[in-house]
Protein backbone atom coordinates (compact mmCIF):
# COMPACT_ATOMS: atom_id res chain seq x y z
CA UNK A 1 96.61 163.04 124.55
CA UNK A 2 100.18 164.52 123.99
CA UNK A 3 101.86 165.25 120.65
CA UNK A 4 104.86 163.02 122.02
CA UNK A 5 102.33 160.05 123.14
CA UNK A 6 100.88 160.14 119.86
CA UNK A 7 104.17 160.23 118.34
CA UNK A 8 105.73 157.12 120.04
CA UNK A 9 102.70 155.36 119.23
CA UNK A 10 103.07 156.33 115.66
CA UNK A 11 106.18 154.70 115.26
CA UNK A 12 105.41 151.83 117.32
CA UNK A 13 102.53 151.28 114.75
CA UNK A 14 105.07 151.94 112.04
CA UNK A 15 107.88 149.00 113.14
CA UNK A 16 104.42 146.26 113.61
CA UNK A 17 103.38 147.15 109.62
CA UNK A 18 106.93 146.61 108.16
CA UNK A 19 107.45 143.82 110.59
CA UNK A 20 103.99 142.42 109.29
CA UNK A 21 104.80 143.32 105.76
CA UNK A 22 108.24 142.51 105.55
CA UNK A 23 108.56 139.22 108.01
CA UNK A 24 112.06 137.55 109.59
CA UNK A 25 113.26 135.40 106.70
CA UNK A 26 114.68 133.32 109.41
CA UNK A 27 110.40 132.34 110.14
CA UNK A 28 109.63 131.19 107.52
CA UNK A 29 112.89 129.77 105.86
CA UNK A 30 112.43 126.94 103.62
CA UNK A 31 114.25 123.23 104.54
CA UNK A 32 117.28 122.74 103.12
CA UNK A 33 117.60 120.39 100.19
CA UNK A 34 119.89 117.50 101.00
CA UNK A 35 122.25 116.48 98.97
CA UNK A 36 121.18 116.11 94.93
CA UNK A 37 119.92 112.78 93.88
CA UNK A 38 122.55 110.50 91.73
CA UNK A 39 121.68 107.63 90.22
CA UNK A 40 124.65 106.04 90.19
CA UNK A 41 124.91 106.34 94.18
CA UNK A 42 123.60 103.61 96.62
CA UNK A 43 121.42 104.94 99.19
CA UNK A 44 120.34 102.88 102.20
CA UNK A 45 117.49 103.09 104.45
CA UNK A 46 117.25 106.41 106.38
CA UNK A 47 119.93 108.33 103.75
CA UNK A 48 118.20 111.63 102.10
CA UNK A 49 118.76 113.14 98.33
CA UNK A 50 116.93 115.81 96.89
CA UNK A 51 115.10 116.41 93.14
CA UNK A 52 112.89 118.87 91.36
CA UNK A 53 113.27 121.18 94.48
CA UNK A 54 111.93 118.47 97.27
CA UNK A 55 113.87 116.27 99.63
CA UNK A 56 113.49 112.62 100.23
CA UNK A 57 114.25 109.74 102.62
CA UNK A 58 115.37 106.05 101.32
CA UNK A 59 113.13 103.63 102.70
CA UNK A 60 115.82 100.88 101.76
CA UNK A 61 119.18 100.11 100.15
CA UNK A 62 117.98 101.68 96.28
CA UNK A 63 120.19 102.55 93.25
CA UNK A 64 118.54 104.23 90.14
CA UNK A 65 114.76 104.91 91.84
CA UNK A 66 115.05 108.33 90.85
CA UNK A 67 112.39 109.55 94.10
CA UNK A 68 110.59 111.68 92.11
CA UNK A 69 108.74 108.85 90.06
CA UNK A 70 109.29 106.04 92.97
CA UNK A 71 107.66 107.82 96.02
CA UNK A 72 105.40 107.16 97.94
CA UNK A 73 104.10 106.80 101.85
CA UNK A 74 105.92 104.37 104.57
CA UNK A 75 104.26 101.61 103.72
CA UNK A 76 103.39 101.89 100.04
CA UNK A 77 106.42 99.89 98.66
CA UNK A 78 108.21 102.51 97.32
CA UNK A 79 111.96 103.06 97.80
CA UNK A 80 111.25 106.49 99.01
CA UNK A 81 109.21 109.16 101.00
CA UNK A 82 109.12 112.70 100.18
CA UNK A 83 110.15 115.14 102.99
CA UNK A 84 108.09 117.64 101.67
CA UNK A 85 109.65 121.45 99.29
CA UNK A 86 113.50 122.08 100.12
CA UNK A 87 115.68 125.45 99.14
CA UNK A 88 119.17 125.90 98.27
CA UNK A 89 122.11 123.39 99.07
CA UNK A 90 121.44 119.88 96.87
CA UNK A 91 124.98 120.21 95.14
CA UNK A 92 127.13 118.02 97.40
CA UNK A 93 127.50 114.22 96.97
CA UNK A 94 125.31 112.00 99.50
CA UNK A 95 127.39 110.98 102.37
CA UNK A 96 129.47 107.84 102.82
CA UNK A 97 127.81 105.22 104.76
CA UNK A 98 129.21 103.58 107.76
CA UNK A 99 130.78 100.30 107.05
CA UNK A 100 128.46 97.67 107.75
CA UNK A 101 129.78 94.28 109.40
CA UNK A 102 129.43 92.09 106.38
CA UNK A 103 131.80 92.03 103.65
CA UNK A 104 130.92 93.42 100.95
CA UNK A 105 129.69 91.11 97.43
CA UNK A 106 132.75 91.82 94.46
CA UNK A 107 131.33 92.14 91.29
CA UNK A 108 131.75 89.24 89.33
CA UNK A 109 132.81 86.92 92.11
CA UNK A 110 131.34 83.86 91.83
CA UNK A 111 130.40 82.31 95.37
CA UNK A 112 130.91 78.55 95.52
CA UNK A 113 129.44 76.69 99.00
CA UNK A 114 128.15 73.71 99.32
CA UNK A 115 125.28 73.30 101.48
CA UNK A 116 125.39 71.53 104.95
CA UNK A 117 122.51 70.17 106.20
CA UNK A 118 123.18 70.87 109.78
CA UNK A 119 120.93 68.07 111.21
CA UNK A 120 123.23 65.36 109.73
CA UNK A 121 125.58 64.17 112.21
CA UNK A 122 125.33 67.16 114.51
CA UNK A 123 126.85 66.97 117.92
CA UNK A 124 122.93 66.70 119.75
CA UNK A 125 125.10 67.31 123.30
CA UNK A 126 126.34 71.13 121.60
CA UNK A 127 124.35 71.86 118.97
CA UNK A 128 127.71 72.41 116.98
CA UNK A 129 127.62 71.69 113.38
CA UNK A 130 129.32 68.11 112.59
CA UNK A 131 130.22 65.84 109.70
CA UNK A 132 131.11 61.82 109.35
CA UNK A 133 132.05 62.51 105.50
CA UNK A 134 135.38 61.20 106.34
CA UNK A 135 133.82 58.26 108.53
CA UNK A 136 134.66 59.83 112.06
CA UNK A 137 132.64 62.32 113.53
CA UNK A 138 134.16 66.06 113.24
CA UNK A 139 133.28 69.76 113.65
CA UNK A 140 132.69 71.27 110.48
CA UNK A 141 134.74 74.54 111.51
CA UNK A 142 137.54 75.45 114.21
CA UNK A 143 140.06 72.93 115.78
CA UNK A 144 140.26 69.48 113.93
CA UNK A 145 137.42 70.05 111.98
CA UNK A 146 136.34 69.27 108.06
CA UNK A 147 137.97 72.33 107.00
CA UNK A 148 140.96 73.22 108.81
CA UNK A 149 142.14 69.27 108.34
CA UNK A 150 140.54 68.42 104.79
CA UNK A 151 139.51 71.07 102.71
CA UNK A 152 141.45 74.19 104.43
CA UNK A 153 140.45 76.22 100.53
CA UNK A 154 137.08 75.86 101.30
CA UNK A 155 135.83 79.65 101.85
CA UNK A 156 132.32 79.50 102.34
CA UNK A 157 129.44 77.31 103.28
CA UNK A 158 125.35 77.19 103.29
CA UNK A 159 123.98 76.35 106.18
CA UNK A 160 120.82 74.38 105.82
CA UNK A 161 117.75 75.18 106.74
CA UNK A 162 116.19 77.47 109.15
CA UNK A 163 112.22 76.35 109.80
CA UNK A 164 109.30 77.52 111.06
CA UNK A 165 107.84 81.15 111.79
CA UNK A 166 111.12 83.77 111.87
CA UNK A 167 111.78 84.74 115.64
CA UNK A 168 111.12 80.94 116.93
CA UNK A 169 112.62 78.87 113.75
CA UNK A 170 114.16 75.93 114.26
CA UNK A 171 117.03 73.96 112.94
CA UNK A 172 116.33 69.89 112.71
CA UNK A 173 114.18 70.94 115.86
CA UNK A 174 117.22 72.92 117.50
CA UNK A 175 116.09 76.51 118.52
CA UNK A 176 117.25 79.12 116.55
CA UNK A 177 119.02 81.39 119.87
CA UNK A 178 120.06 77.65 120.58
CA UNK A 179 121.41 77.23 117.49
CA UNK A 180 123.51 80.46 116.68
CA UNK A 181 124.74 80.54 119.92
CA UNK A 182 126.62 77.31 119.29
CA UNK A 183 127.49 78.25 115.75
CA UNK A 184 127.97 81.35 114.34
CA UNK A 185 130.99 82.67 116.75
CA UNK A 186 132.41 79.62 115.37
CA UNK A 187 132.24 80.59 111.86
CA UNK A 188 133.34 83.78 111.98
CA UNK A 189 136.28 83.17 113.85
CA UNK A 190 137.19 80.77 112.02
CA UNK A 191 137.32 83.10 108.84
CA UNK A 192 134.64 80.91 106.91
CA UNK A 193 131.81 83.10 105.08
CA UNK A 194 128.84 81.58 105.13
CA UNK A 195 125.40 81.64 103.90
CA UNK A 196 122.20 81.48 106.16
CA UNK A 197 119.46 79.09 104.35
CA UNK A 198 115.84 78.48 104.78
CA UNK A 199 113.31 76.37 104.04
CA UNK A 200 113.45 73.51 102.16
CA UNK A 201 112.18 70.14 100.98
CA UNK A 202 111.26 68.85 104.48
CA UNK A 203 110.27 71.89 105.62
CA UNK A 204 108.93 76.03 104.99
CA UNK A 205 110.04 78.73 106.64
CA UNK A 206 107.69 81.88 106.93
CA UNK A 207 108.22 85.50 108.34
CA UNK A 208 104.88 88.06 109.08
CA UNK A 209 106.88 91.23 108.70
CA UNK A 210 109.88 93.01 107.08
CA UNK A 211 110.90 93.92 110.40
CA UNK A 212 110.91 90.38 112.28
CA UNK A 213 113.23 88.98 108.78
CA UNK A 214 115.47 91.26 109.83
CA UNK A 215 115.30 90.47 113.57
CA UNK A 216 116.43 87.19 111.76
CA UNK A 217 119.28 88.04 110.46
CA UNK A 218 120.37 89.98 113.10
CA UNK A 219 120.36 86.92 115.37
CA UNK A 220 122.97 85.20 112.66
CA UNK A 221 124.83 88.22 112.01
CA UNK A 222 128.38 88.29 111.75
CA UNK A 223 131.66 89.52 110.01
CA UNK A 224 131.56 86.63 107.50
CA UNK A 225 127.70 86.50 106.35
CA UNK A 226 127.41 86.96 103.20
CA UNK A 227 124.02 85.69 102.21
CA UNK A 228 120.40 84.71 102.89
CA UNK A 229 118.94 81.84 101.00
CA UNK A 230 115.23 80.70 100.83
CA UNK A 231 114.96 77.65 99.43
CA UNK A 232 111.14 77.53 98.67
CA UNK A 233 109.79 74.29 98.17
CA UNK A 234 107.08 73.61 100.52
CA UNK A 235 103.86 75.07 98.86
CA UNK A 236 104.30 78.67 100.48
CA UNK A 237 101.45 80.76 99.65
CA UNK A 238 101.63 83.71 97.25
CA UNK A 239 101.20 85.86 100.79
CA UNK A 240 104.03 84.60 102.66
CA UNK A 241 106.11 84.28 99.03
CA UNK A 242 105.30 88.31 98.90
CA UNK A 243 105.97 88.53 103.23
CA UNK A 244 109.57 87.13 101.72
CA UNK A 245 109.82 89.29 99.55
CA UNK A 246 109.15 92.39 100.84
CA UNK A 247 111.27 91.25 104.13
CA UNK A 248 114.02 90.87 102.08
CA UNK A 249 113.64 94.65 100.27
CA UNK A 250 113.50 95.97 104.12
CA UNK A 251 116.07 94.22 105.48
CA UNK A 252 118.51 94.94 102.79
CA UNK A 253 118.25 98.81 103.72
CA UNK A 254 120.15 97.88 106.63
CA UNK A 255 121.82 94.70 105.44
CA UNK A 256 122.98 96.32 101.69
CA UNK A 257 126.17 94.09 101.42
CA UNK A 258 124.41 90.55 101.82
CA UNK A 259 123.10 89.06 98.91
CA UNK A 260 119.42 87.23 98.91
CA UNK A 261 118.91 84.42 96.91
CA UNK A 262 115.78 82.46 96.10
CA UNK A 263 116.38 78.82 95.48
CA UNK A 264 113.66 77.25 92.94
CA UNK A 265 112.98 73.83 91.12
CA UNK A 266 113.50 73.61 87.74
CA UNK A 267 113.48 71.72 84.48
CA UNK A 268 116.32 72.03 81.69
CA UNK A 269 113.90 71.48 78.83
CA UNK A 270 115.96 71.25 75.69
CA UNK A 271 113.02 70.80 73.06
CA UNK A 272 112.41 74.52 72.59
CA UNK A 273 110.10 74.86 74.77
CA UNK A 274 112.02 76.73 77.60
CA UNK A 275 110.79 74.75 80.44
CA UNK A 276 112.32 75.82 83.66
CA UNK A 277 110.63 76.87 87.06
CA UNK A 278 106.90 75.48 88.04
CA UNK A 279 104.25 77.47 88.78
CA UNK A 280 105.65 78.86 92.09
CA UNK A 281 109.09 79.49 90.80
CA UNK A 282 107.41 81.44 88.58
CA UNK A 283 105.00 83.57 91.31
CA UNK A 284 108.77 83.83 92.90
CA UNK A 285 110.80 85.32 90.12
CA UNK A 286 107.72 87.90 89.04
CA UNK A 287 107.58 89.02 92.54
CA UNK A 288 111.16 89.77 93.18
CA UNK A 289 111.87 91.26 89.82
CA UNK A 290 108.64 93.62 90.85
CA UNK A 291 109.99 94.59 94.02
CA UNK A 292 112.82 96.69 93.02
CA UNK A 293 115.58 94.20 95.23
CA UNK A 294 118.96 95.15 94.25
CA UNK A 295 120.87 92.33 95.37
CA UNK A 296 119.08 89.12 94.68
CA UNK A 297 120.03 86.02 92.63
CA UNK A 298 118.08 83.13 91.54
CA UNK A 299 119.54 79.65 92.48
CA UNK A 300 118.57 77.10 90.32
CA UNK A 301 118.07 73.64 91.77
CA UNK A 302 119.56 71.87 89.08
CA UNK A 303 118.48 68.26 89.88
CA UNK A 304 115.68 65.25 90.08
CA UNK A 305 114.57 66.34 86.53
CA UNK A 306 112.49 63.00 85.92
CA UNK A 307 113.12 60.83 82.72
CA UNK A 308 115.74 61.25 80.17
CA UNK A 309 113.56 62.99 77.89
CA UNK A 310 114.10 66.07 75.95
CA UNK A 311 111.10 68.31 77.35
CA UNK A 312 112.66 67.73 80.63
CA UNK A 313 116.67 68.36 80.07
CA UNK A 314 119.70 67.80 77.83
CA UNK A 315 119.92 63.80 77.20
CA UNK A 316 122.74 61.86 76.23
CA UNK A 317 123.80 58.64 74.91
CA UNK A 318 121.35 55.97 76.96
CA UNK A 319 118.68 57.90 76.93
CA UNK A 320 119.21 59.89 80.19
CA UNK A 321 119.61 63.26 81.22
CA UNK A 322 122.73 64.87 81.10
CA UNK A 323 123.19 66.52 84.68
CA UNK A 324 126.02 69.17 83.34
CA UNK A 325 124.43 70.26 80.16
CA UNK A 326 121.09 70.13 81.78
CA UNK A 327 121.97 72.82 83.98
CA UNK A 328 123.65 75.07 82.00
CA UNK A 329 120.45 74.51 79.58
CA UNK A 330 117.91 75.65 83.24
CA UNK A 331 120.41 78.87 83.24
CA UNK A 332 119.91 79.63 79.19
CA UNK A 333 115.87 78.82 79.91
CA UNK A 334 115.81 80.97 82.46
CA UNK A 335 117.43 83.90 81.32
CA UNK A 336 115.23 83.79 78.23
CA UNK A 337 111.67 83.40 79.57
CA UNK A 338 112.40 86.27 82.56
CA UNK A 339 115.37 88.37 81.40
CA UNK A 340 117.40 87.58 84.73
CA UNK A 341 121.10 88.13 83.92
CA UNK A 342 123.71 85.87 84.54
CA UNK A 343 125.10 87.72 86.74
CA UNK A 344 122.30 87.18 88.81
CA UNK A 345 121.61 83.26 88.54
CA UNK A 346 123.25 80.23 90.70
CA UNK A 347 122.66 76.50 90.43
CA UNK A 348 122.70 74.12 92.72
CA UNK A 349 122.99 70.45 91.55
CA UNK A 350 122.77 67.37 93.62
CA UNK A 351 126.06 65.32 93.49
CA UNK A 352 126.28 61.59 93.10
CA UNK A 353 122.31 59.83 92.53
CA UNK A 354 119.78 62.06 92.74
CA UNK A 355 116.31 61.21 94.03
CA UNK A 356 115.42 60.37 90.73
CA UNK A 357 118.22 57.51 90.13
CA UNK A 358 118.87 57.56 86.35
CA UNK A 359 119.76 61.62 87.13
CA UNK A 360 123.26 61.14 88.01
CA UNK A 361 125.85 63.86 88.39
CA UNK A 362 129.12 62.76 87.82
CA UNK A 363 132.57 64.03 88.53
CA UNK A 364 132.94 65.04 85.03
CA UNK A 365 129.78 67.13 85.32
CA UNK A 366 131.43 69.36 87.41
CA UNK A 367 134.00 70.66 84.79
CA UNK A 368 131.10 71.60 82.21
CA UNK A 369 129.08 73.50 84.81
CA UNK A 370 132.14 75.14 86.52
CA UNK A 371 133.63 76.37 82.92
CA UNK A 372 129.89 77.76 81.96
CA UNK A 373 129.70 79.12 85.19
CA UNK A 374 133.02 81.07 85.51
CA UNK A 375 133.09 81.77 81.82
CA UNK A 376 129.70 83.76 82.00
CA UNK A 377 130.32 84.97 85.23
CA UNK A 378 127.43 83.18 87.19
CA UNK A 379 126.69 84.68 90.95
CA UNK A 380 127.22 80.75 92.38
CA UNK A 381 127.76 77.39 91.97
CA UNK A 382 127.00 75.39 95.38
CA UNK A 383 126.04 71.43 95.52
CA UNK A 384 123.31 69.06 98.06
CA UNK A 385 125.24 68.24 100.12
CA UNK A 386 128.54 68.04 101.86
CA UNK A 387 127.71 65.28 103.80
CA UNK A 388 126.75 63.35 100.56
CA UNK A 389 130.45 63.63 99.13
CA UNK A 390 131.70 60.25 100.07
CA UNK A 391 131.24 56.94 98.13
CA UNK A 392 128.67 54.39 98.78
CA UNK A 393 127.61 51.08 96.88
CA UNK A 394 123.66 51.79 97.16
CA UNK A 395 121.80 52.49 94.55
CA UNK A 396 119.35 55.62 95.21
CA UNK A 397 119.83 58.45 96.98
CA UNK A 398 121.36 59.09 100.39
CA UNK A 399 121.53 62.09 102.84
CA UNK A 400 124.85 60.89 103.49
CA UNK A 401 126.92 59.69 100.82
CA UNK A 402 126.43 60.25 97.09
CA UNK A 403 125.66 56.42 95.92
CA UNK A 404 128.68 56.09 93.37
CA UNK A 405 131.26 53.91 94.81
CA UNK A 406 133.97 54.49 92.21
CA UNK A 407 134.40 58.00 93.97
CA UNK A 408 136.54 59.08 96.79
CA UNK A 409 136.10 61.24 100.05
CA UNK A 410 135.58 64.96 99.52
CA UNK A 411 136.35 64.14 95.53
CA UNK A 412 133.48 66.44 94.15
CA UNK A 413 134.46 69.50 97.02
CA UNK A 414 137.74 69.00 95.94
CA UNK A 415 137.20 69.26 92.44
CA UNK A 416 134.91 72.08 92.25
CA UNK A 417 137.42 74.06 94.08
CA UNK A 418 140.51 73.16 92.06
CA UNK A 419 138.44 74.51 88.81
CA UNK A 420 136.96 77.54 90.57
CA UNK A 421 140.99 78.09 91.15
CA UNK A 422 139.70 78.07 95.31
């Protein structure tokens, strides 16, 4: 063998030890870190943040989860996933999200709309949403309709109530495609925001997975939704309460303006004792305040609270309930026994005779609950139901007019919206 042979394959031998001891950085070059976690910055599903030198992926819309101590697998419930160790970068601010289609929920903006049962007087040929409140027959929305002839202030409605199994719920037995089809271009064009409800008294409405509640949604979508509403009243288990739930959590990582409310029964005990919410408005309120949902509010059925007695509501003179102070005593109860702020907590009373016919909610109701209400900044005041708000001389309840025949057409819609300065 050569000296020069030998020689090249000396330094051959040399270049593989330094390359062996002293390896490309660009090999083995650690992930960057993302942008440094904030917690005072919204992140929605699929946005990234780094801490303590590891990045992380939001699962869903989350505010204050700081990821190191609210991690966890896909899956696990957590707000996010680590992406594993991260070097370097982390300094910038997250990046803005696109603007999603809904409007977004002002703080402090109280929402007032009054739920529409849409299988009361609906045109059966269209499937459009209809109303006889003013005797004849209209649209609720667009040309000649409720709205742009009667109540043209009126900026937002419930729509009442979504049934069945999400993906092939019903409306009053109208298919949900069926259904939105007819509807919800409607709506939006005609500038109304509206809320999407489910459930009900006649009626549950269940979803098997986070990702088929927000198939859901998407079906409804639109510019002017602002809001999905379960209205749980039908004996739900606690496994589809917690499907609910955890639906809502996922689909408000791509939903993060809408706001999700949970409409419960209640009491407006006035003895001290705090009675509110039964048992399952109770499994209800526990399991959303567990989940870490941002945007939720609790909607108080204020209504059909029994006899005028004191471990039931707020009575008056005659030894019956007294509707108004009755619900603002539900808010007070339930703020104290769960800690939900009143930022977070509507109510919902029934206008006119209630099921229960000595609980009557008069005109003059509405001015103590709407002063309450806008004075402590309450999320919503709504009412059951617009169809209802029109006078009749029977005495117990109808589903379409309110029983109290001193009252006039659209009197209590009217009103509400005057002191709500709608």
């Amino acid at each position: 063998m050569s000296l020069k042979v030998l020689g090249g394959c000396s330094a051959t031998l040399a270049l593989a030890i330094a390359a062996a001891l002293f390896p490309a950085q660009s090999a083995h070059a650690a992930t960057a870190c993302a942008a440094a976690w904030s917690a005072s910055s919204v992140y929605t599903g699929g946005n990234t943040a780094s801490q303590n030198g590891n990045n992380y992926v939001a699962n869903w819309w989350t505010q204050g989860d700081d990821p190191s101590t609210h991690s966890g697998p896909s899956g696990s419930g957590q707000p996010w996933t680590s992406q594993g160790a991260c070097d370097g970068g982390g300094s910038t601010p997250p990046p803005d999200n696109p603007p999603p289609d809904n409007p977004p929920p002002t703080p402090g903006t109280l929402l007032f709309s009054p739920y529409k049962d849409t299988s009361i007087n609906m045109d059966w040929n269209t499937n459009i949403i209809s109303t006889s409140v003013t005797g004849t027959r209209i649209p609720v929305v667009g040309a000649g309709s409720l709205v742009s002839t009667q109540v043209p202030n009126l900026g937002a409605i419930t729509l009442a109530f979504a049934t069945g199994e999400c993906g092939s719920e019903n409306w009053g037995g109208v298919p949900g495609a069926a259904f939105a089809s007819a509807n919800i271009a409607r709506i939006n064009s005609a500038g109304i925001n509206y809320v999407i409800s489910t459930g009900g008294a006649a009626g549950s409405f269940t979803c098997g997975s986070p990702m088929n509640l927000k198939a859901f949604i998407d079906r409804y979508n639109g510019a002017h939704l602002v809001g999905v509403d379960f209205d749980i009243e039908a004996g739900q288990s606690q496994a589809q309460l917690q499907s609910l739930v955890n639906g809502a959590v996922y689909a408000a990582g791509f939903y993060p303006n809408l706001r999700f409310s949970f409409t419960l029964a209640t009491l407006g005990a006035s003895d001290g004792s705090y009675g509110g919410v039964n048992s399952t408005g109770d499994a209800v309120v526990k399991l959303v305040k567990a989940s870490g949902l941002q945007n939720y509010t609790i909607n108080l059925m204020t209504m059909d609270y029994g006899s005028g007695i004191p471990s039931v509501c707020v009575v008056k003179s005659g030894g019956v309930c007294d509707m108004g102070q009755s619900a603002i005593q539900a808010v007070q109860n339930l703020q104290h026994t769960y800690g939900i702020p009143l930022s977070k907590i509507e109510i919902t009373p029934m206008i006119g005779v209630n099921d229960v016919s000595s609980n009557v909610f008069q005109i003059a109701d509405i001015d103590k609950v709407t002063s309450y209400a806008a004075t402590n900044k309450l999320a919503g005041v709504h009412f059951w139901s617009l169809d209802r708000d029109t006078p009749c001389s029977q005495g117990t309840a109808s589903p379409t007019c309110n029983s109290l025949p001193s009252t006039t057409v659209l009197q209590y819609t009217k009103r509400f919206l005057s002191n709500l300065g709608k």
